[in-house]
PDB file of N, CA and C in Angstrom:
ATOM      1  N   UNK A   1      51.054   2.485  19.426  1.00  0.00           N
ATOM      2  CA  UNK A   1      50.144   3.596  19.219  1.00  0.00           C
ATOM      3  C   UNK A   1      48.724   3.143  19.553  1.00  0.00           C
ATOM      4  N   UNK A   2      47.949   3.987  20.315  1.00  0.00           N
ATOM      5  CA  UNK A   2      46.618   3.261  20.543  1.00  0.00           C
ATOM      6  C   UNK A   2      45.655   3.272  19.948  1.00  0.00           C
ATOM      7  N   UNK A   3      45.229   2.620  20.147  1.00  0.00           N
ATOM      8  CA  UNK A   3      43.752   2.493  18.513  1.00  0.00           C
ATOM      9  C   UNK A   3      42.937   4.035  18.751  1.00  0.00           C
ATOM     10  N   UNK A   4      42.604   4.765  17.611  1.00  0.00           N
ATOM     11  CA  UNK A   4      41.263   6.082  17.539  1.00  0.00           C
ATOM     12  C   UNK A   4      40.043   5.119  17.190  1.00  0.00           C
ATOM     13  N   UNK A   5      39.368   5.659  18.366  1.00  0.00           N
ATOM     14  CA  UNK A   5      37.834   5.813  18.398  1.00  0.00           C
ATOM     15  C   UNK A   5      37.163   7.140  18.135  1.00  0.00           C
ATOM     16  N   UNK A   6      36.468   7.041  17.253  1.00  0.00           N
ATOM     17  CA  UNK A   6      36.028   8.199  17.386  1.00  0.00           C
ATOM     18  C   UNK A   6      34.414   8.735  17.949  1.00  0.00           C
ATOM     19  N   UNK A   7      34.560   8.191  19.697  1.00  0.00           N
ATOM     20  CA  UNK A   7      33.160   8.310  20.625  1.00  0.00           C
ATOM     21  C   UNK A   7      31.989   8.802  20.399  1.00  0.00           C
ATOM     22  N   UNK A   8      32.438  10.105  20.050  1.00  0.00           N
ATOM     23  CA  UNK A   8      31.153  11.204  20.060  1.00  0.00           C
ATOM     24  C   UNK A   8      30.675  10.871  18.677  1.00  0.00           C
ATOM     25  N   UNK A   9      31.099  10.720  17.731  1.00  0.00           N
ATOM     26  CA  UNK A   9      30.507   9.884  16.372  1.00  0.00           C
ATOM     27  C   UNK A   9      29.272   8.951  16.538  1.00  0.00           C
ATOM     28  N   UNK A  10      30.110   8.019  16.926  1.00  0.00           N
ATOM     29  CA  UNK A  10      29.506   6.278  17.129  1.00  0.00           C
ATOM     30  C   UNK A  10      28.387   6.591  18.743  1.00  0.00           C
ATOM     31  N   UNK A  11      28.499   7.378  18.905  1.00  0.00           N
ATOM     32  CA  UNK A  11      27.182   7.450  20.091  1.00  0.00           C
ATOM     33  C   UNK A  11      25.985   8.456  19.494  1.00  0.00           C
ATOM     34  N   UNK A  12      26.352   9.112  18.343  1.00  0.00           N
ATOM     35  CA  UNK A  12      25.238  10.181  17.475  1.00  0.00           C
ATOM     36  C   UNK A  12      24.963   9.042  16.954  1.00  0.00           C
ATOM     37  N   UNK A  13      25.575   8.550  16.264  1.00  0.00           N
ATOM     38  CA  UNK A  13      25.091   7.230  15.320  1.00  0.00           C
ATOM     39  C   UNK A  13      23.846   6.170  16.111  1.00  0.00           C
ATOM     40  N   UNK A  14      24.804   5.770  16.987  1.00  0.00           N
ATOM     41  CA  UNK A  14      23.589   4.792  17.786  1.00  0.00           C
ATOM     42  C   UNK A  14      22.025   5.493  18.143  1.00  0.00           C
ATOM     43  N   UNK A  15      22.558   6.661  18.768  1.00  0.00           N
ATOM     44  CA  UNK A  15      21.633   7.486  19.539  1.00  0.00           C
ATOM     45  C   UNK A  15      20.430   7.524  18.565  1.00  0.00           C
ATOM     46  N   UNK A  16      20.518   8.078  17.302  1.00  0.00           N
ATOM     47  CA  UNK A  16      19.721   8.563  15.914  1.00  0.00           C
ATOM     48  C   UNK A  16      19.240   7.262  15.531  1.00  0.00           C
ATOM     49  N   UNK A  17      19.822   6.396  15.505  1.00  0.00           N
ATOM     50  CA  UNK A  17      19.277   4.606  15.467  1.00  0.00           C
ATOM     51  C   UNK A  17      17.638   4.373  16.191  1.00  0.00           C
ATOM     52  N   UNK A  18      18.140   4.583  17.826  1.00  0.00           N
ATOM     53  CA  UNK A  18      17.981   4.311  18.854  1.00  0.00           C
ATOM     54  C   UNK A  18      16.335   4.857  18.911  1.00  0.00           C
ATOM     55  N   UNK A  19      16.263   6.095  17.861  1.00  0.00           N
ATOM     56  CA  UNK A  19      15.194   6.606  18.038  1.00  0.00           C
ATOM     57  C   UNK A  19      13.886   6.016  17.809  1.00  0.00           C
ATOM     58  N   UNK A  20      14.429   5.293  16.354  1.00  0.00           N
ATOM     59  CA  UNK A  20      13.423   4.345  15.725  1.00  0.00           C
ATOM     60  C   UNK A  20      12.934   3.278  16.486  1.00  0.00           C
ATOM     61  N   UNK A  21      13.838   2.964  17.590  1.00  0.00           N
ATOM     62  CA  UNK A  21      13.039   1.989  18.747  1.00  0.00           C
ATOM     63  C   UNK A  21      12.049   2.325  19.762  1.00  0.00           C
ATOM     64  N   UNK A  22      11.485   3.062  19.551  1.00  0.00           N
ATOM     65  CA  UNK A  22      10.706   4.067  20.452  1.00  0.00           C
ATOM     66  C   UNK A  22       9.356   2.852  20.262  1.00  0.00           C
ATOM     67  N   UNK A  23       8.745   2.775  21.190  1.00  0.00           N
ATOM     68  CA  UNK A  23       7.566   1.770  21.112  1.00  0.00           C
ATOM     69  C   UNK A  23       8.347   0.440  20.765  1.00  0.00           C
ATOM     70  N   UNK A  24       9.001  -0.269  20.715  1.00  0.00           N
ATOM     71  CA  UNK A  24       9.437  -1.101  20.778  1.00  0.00           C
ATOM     72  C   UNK A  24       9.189  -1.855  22.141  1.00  0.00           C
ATOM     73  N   UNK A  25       9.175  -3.358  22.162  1.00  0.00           N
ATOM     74  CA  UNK A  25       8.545  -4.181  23.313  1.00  0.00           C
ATOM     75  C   UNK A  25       9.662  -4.558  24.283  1.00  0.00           C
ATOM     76  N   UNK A  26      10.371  -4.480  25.639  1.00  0.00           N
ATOM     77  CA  UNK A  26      10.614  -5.247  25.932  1.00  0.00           C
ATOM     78  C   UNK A  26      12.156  -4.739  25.987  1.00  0.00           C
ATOM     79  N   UNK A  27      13.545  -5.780  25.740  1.00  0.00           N
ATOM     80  CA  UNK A  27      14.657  -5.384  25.225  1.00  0.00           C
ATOM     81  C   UNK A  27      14.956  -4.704  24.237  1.00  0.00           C
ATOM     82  N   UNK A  28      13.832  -4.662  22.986  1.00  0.00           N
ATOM     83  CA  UNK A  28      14.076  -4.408  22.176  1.00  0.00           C
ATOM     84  C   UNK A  28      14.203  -2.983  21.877  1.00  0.00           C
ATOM     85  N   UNK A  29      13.786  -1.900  23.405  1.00  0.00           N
ATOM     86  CA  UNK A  29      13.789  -0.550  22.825  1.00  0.00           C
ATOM     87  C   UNK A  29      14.976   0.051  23.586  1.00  0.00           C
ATOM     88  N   UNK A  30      15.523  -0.550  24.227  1.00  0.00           N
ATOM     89  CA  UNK A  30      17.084   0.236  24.809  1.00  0.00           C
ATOM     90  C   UNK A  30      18.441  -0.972  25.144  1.00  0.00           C
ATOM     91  N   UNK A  31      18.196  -1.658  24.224  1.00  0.00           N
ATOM     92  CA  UNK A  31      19.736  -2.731  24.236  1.00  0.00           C
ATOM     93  C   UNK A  31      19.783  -2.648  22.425  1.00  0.00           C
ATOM     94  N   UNK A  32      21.271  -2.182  22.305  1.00  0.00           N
ATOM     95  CA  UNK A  32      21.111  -1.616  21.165  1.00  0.00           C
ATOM     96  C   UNK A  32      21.550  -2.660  20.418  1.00  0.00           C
ATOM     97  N   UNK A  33      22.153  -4.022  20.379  1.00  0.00           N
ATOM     98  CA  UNK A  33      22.324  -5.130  19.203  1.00  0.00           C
ATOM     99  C   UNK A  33      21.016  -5.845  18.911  1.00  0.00           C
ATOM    100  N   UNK A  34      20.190  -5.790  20.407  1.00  0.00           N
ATOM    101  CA  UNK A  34      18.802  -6.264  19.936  1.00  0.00           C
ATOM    102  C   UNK A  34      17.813  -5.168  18.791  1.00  0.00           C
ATOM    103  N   UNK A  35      18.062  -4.100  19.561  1.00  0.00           N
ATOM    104  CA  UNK A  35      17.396  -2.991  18.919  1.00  0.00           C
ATOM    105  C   UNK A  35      17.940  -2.759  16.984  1.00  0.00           C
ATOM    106  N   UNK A  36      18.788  -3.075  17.034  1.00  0.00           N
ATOM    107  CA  UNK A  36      19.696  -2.737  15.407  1.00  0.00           C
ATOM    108  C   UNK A  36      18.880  -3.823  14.750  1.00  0.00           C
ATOM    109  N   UNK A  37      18.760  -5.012  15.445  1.00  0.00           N
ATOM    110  CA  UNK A  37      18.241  -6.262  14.449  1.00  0.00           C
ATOM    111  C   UNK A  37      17.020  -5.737  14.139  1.00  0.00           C
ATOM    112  N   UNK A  38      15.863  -5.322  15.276  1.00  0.00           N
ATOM    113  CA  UNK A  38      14.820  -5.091  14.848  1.00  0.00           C
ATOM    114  C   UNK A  38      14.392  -3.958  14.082  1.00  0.00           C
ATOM    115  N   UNK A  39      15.351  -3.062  14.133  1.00  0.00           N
ATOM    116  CA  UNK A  39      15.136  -1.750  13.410  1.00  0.00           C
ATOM    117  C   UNK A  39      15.660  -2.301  12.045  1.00  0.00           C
ATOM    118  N   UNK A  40      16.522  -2.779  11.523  1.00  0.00           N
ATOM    119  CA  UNK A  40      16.166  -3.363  10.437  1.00  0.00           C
ATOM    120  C   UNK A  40      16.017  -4.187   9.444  1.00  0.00           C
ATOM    121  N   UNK A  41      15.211  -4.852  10.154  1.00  0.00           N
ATOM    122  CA  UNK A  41      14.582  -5.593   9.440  1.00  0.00           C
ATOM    123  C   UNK A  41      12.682  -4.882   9.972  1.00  0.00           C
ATOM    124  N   UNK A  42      12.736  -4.219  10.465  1.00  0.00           N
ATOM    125  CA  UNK A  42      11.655  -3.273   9.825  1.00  0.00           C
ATOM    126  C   UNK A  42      11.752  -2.188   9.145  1.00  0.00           C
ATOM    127  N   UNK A  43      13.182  -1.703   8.815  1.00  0.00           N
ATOM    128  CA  UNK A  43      13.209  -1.272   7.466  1.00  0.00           C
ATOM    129  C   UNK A  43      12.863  -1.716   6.562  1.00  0.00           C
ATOM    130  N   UNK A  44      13.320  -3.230   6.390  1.00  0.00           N
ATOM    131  CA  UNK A  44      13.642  -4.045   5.361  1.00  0.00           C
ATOM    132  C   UNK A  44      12.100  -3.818   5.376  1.00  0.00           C
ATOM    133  N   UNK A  45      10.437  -4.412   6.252  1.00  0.00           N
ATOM    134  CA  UNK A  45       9.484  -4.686   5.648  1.00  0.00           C
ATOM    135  C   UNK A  45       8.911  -3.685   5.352  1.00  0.00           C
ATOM    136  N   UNK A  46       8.766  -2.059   5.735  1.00  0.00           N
ATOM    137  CA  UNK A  46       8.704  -1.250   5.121  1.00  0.00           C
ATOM    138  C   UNK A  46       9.188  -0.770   3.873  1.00  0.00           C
ATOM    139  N   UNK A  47      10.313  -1.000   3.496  1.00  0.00           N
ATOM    140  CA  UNK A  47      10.694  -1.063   1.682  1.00  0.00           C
ATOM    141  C   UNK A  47      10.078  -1.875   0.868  1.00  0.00           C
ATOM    142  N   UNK A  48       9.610  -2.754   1.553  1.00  0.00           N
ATOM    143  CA  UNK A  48       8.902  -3.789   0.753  1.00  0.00           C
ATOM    144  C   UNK A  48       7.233  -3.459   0.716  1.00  0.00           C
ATOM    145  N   UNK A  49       6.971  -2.985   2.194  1.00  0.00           N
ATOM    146  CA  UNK A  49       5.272  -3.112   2.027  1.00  0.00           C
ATOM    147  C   UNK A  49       5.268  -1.492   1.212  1.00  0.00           C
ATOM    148  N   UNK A  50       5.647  -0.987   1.044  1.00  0.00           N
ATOM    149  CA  UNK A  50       5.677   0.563   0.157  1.00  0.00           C
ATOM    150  C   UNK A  50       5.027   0.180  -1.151  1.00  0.00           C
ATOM    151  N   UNK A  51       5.610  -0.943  -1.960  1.00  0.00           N
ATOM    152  CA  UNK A  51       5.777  -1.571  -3.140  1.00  0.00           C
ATOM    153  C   UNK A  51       4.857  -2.368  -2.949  1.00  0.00           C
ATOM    154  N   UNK A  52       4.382  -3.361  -1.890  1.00  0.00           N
ATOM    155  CA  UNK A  52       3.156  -4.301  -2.253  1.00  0.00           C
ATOM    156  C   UNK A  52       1.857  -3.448  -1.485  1.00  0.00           C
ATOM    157  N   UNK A  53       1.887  -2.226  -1.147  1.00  0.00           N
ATOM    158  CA  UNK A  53       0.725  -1.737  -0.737  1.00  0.00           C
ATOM    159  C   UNK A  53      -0.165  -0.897  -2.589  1.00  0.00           C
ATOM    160  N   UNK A  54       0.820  -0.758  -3.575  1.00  0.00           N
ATOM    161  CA  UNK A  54       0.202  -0.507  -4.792  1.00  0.00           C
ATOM    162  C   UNK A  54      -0.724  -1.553  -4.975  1.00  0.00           C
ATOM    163  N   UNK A  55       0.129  -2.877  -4.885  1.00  0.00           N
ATOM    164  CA  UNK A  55      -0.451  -3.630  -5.220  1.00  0.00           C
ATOM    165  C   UNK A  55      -1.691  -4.608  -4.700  1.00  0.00           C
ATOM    166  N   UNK A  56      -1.801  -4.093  -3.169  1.00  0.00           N
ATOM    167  CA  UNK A  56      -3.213  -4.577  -2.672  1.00  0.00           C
ATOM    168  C   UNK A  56      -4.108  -3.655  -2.859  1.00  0.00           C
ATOM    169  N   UNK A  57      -3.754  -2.520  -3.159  1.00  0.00           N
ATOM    170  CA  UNK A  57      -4.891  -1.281  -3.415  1.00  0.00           C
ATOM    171  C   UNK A  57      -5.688  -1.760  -4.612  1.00  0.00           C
ATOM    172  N   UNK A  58      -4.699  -1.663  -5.695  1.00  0.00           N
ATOM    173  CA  UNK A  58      -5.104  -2.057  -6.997  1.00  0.00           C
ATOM    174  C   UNK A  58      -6.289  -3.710  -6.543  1.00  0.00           C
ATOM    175  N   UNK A  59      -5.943  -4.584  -6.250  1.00  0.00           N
ATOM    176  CA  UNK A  59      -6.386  -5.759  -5.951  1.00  0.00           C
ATOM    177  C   UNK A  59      -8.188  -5.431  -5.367  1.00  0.00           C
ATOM    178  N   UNK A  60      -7.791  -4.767  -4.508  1.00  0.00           N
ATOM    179  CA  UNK A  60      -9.249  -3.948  -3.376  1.00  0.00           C
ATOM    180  C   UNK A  60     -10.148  -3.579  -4.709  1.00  0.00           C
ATOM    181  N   UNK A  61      -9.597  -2.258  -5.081  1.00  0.00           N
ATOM    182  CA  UNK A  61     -10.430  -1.727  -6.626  1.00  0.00           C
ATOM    183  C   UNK A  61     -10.871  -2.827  -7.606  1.00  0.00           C
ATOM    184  N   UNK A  62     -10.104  -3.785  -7.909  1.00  0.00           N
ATOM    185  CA  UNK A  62     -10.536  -4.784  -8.666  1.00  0.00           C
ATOM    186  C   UNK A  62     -11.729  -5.781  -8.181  1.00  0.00           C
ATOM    187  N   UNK A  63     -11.820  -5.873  -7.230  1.00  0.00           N
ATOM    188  CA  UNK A  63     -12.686  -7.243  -6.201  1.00  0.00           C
ATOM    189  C   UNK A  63     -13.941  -6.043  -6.091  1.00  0.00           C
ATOM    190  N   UNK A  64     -14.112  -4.637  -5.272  1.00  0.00           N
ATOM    191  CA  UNK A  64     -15.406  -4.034  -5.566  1.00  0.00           C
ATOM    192  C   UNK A  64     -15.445  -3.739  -6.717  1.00  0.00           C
ATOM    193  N   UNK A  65     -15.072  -3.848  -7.794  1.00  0.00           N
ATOM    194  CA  UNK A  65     -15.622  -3.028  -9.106  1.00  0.00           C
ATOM    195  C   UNK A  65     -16.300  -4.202  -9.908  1.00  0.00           C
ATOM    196  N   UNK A  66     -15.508  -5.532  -9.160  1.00  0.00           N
ATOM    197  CA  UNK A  66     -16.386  -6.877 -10.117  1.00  0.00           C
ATOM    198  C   UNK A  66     -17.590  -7.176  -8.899  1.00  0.00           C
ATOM    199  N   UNK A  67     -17.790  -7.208  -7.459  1.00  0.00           N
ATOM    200  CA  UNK A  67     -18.793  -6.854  -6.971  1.00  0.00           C
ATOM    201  C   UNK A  67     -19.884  -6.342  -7.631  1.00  0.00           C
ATOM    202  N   UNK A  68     -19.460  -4.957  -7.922  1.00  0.00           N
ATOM    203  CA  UNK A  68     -20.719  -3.906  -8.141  1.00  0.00           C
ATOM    204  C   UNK A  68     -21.337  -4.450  -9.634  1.00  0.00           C
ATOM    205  N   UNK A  69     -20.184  -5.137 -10.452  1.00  0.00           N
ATOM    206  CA  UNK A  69     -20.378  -4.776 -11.758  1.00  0.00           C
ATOM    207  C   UNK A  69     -21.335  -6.112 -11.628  1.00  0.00           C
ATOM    208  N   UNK A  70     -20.811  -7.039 -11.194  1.00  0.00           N
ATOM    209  CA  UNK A  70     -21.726  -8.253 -10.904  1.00  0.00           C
ATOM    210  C   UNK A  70     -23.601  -7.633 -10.384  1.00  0.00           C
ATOM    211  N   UNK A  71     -23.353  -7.057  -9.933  1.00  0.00           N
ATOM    212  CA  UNK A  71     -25.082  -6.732  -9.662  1.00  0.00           C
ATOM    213  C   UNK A  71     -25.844  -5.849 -11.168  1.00  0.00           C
ATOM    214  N   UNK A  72     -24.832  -5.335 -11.960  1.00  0.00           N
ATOM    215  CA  UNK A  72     -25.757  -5.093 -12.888  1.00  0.00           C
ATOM    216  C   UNK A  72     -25.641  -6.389 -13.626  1.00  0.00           C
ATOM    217  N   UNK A  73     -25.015  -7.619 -13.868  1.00  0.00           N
ATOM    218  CA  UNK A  73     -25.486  -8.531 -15.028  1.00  0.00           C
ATOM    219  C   UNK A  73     -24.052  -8.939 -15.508  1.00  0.00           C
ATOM    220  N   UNK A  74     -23.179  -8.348 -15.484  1.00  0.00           N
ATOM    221  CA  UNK A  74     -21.600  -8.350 -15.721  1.00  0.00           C
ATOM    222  C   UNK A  74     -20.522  -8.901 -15.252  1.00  0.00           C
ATOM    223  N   UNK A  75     -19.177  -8.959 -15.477  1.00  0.00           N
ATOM    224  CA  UNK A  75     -18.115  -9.259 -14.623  1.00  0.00           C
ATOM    225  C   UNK A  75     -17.043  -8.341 -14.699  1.00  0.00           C
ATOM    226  N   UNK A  76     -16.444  -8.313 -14.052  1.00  0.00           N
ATOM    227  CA  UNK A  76     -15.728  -7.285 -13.947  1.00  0.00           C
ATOM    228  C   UNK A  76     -14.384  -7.170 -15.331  1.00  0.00           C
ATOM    229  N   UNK A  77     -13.616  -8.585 -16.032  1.00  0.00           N
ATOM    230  CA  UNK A  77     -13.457  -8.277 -17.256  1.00  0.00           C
ATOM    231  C   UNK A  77     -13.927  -7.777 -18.096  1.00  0.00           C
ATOM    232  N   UNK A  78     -15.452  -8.809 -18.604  1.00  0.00           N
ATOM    233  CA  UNK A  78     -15.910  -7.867 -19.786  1.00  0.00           C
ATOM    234  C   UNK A  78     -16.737  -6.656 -19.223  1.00  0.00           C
ATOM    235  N   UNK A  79     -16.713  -5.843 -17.938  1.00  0.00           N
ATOM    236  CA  UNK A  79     -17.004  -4.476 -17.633  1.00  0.00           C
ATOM    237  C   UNK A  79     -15.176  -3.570 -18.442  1.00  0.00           C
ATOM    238  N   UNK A  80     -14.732  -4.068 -17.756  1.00  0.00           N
ATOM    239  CA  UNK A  80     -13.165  -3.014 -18.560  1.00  0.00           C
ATOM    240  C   UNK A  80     -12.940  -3.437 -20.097  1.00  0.00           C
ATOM    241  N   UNK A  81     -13.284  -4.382 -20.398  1.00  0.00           N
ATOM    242  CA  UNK A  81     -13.150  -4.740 -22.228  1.00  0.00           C
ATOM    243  C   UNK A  81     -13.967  -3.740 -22.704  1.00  0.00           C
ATOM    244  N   UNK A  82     -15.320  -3.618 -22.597  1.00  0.00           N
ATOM    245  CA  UNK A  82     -16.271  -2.409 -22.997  1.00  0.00           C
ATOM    246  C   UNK A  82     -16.238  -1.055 -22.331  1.00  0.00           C
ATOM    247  N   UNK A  83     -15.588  -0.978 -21.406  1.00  0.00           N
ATOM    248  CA  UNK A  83     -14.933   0.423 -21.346  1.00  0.00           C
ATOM    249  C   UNK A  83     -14.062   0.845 -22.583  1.00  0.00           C
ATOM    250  N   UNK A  84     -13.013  -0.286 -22.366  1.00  0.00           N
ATOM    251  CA  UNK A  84     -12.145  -0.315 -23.406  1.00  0.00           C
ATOM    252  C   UNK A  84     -12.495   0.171 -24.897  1.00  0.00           C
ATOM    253  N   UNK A  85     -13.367  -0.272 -24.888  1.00  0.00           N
ATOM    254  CA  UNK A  85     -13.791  -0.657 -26.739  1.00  0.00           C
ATOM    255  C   UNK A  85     -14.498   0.597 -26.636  1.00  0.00           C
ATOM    256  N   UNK A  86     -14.841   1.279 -26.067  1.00  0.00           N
ATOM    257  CA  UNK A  86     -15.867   2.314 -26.256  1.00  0.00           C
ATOM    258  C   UNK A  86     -15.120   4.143 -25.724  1.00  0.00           C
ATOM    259  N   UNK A  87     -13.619   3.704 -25.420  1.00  0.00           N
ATOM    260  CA  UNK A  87     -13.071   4.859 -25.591  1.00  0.00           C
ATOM    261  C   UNK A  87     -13.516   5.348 -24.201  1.00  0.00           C
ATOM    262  N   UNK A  88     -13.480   4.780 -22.960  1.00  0.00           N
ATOM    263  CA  UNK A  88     -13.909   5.766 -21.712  1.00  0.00           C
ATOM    264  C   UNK A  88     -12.607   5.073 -20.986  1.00  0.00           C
ATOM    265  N   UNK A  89     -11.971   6.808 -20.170  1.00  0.00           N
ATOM    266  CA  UNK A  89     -10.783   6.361 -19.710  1.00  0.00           C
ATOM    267  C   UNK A  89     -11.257   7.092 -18.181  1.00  0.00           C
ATOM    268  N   UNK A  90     -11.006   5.939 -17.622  1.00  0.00           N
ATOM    269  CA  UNK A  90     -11.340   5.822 -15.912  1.00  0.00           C
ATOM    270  C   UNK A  90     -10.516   5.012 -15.234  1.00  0.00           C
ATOM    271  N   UNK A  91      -9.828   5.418 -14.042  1.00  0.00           N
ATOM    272  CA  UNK A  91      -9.248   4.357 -13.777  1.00  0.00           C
ATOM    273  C   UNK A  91      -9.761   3.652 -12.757  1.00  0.00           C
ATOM    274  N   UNK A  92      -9.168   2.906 -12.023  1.00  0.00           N
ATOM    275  CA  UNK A  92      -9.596   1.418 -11.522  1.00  0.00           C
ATOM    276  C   UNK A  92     -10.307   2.115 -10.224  1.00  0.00           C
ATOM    277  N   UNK A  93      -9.081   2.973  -9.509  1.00  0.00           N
ATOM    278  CA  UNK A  93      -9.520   3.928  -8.313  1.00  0.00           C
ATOM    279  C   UNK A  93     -10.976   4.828  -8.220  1.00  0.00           C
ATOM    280  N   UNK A  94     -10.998   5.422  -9.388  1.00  0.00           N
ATOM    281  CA  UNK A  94     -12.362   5.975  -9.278  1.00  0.00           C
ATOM    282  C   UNK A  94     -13.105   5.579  -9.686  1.00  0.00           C
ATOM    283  N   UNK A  95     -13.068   4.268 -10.774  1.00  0.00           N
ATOM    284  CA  UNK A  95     -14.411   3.478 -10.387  1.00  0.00           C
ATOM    285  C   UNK A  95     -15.136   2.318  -9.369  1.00  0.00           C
ATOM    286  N   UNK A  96     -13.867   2.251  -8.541  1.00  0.00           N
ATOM    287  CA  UNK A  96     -14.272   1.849  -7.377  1.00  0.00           C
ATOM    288  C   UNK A  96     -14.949   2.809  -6.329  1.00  0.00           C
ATOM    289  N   UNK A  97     -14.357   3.696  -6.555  1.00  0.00           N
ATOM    290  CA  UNK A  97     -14.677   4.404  -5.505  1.00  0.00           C
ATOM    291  C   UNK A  97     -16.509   5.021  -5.847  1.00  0.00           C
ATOM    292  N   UNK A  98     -16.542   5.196  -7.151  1.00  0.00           N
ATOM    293  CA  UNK A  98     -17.869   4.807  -7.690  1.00  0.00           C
ATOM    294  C   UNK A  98     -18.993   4.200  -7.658  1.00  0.00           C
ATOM    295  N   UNK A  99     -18.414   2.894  -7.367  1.00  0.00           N
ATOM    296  CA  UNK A  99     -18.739   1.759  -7.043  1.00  0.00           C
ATOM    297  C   UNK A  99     -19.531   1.435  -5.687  1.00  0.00           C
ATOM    298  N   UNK A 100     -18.742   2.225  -4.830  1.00  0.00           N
ATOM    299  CA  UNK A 100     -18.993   1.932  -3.639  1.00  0.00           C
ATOM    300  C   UNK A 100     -20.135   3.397  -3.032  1.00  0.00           C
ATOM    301  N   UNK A 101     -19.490   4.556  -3.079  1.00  0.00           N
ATOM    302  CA  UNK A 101     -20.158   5.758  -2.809  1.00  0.00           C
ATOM    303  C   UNK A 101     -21.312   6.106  -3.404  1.00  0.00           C
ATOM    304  N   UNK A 102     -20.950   6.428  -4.587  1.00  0.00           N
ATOM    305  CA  UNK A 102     -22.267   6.643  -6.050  1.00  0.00           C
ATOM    306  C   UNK A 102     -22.557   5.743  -6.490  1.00  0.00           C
ATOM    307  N   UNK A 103     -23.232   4.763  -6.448  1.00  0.00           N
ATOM    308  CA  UNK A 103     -23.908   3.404  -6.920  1.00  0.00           C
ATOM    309  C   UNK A 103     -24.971   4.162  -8.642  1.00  0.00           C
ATOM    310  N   UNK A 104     -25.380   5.365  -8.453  1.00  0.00           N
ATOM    311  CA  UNK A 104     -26.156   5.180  -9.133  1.00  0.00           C
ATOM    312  C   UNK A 104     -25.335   6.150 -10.470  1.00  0.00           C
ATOM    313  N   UNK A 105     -23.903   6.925 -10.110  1.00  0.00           N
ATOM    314  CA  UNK A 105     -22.945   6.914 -11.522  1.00  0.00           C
ATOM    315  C   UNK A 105     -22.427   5.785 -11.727  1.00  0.00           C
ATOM    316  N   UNK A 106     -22.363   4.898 -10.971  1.00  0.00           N
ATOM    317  CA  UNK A 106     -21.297   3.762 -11.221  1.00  0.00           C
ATOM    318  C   UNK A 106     -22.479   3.259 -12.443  1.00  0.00           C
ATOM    319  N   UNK A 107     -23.709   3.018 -12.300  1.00  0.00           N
ATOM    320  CA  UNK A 107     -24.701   2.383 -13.304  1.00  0.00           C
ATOM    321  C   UNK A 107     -24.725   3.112 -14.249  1.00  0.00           C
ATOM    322  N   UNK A 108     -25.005   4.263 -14.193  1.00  0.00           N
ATOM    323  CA  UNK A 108     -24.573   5.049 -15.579  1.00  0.00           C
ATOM    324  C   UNK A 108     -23.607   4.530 -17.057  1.00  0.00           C
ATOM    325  N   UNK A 109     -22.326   4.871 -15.857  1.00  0.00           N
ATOM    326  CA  UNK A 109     -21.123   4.160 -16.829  1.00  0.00           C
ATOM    327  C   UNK A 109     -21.225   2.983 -17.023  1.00  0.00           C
ATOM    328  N   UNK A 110     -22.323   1.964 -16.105  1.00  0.00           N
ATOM    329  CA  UNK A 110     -21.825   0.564 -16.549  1.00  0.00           C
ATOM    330  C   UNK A 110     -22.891   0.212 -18.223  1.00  0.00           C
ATOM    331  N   UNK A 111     -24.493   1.348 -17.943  1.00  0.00           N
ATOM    332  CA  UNK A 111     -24.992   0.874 -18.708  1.00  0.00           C
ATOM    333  C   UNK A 111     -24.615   1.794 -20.055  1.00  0.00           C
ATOM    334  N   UNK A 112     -23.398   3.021 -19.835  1.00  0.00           N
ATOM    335  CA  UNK A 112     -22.492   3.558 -21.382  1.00  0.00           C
ATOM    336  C   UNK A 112     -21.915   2.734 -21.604  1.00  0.00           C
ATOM    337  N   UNK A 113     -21.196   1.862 -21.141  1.00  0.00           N
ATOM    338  CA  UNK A 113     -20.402   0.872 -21.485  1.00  0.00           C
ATOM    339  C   UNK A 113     -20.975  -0.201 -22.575  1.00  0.00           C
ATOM    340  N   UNK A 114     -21.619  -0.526 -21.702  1.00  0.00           N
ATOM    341  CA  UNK A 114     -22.173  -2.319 -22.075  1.00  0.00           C
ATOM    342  C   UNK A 114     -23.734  -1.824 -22.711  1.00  0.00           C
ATOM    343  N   UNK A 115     -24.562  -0.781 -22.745  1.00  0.00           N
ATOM    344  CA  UNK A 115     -25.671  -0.828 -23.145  1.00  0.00           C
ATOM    345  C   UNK A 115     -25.294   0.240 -24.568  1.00  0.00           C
TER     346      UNK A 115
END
């Protein structure tokens, strides 16, 4: 009995693959065992940079907010400890963004805080 293939399947399959190689360099955008490797394992770093892009954002907000906070007299811990202690809820994002745009709310809050 001869083996079933089932063609028109396994060529939608590839084909729909195939797409994601679009801009791809070289072999890599129409030879499809080369193309499968690279498609994913740039899946793979896209699942991953999804998850560490929170975490360089957060990082960014942290580095200007001790910047800015550093020019009034401060550091950027004890700037969020006296947020803290004083009941003001802001998060990291908009006081960076504070930080950087509005220089002169960002002083506001730094001198509600700490003054």
């Amino acid at each position: 009995m001869p083996r079933s293939v089932n063609k028109v399947a396994a060529h939608r399959r590839r084909k729909e693959f195939m797409k994601h190689a679009k801009g791809y360099w070289g072999r890599r955008k129409n030879v499809w065992s080369l193309a499968k490797n690279h498609i994913e394992k740039g899946m793979q770093y896209a699942y991953r940079d999804r998850r560490q892009k929170k975490r360089n954002f957060r990082s960014l907000w942290i580095i200007r907010i001790n910047a800015a906070a550093r020019l009034h007299g401060t550091t950027y811990s004890r700037l969020i400890h006296a947020l803290k202690l004083k009941n003001i809820d802001i998060n990291r994002k908009v006081l960076a963004d504070f930080a950087t745009t509005k220089p002169e709310l960002f002083t506001l809050i730094v001198n509600q805080a700490i003054g």
